[in-house]
Protein backbone atom coordinates (compact mmCIF):
# COMPACT_ATOMS: atom_id res chain seq x y z
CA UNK A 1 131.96 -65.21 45.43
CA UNK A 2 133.10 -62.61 47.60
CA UNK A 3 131.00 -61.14 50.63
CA UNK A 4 131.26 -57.74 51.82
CA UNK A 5 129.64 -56.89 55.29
CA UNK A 6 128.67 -53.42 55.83
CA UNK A 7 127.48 -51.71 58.79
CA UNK A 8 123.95 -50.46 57.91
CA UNK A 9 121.75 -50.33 54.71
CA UNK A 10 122.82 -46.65 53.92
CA UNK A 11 126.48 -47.93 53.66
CA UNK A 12 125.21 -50.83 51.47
CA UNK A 13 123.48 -48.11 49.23
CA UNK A 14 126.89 -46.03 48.66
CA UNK A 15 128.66 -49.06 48.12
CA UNK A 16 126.90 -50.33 45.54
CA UNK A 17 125.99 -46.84 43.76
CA UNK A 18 129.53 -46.43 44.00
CA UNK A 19 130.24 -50.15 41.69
CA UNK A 20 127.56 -48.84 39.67
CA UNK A 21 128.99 -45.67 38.81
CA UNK A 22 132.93 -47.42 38.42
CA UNK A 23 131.12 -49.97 35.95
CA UNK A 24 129.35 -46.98 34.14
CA UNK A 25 132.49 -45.34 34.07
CA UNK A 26 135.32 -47.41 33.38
CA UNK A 27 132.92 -49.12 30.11
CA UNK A 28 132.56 -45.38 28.67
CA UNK A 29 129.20 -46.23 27.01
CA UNK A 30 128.59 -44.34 23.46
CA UNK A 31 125.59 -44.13 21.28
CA UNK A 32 126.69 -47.36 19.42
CA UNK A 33 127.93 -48.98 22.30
CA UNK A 34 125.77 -47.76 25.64
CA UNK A 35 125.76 -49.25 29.33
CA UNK A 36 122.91 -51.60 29.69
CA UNK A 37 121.87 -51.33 33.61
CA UNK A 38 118.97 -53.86 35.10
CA UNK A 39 116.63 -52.07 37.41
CA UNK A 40 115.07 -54.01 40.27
CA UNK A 41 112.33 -53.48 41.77
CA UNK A 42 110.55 -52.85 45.53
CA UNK A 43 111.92 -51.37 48.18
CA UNK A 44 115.30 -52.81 48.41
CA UNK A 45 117.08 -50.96 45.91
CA UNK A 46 115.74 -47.48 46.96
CA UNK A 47 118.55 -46.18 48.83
CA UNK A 48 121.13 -47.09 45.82
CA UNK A 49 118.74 -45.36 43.43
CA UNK A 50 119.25 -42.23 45.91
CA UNK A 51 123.00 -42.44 45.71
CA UNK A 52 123.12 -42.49 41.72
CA UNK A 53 120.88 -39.74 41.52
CA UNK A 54 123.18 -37.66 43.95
CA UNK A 55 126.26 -38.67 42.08
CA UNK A 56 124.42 -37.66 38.60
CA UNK A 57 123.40 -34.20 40.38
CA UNK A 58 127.16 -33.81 41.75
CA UNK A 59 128.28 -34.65 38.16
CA UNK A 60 130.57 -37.31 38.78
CA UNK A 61 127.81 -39.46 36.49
CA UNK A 62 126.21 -39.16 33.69
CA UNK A 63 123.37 -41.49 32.38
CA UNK A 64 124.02 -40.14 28.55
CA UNK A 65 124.40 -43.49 26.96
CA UNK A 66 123.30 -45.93 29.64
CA UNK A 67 120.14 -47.93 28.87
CA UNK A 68 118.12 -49.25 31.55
CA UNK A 69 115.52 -52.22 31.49
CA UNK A 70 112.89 -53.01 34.60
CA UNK A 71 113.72 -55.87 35.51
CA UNK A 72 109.62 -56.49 36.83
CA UNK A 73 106.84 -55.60 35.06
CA UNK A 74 103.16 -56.02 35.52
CA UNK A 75 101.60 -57.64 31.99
CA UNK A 76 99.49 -55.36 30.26
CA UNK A 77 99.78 -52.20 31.84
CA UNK A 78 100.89 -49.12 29.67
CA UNK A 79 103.82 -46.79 30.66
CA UNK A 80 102.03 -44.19 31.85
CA UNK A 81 99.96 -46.32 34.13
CA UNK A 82 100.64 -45.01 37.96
CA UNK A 83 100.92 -48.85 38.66
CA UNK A 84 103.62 -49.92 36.73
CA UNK A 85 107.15 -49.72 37.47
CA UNK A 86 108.27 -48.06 34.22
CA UNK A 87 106.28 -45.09 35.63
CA UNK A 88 107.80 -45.03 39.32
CA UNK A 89 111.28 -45.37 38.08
CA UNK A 90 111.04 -42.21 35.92
């Protein structure tokens, strides 16, 4: 295992929206063959989500092809349900 100290959370965002986006990039998802990303949830990851969305609105990423999954889920609660996290990550 490696460990990589940072100075402060917002660093620790950029760096890992930055592995993200290499991993996105260097795998060149297709339609047969897309990205399959893990989304956790709470606050935590946040900051990161921030990050990717800047890069996608920059255009240095593109989520064409990547699949995500939550990676927590509340049983029994549709989509659309304010509540669950399928709604507050869209």
């Amino acid at each position: 295992m490696r460990v990589i100290i940072l100075k402060n959370a917002d660093e620790v965002a950029r760096w890992s929206a930055y592995q993200i986006t290499k991993k996105i990039l260097k795998f060149k998802p297709t339609r047969e063959k897309p990205f399959v990303l893990g989304l956790p949830t709470g606050s935590t990851p946040l900051a990161t989500y921030r990050e990717l969305i800047n890069l996608y609105n920059e255009g240095i990423l593109s989520f064409e092809n990547v699949v995500t999954f939550n990676m927590d889920e509340y049983v029994g609660l549709k989509p659309e349900d304010p509540q669950s996290y399928h709604y507050f990550i869209k």
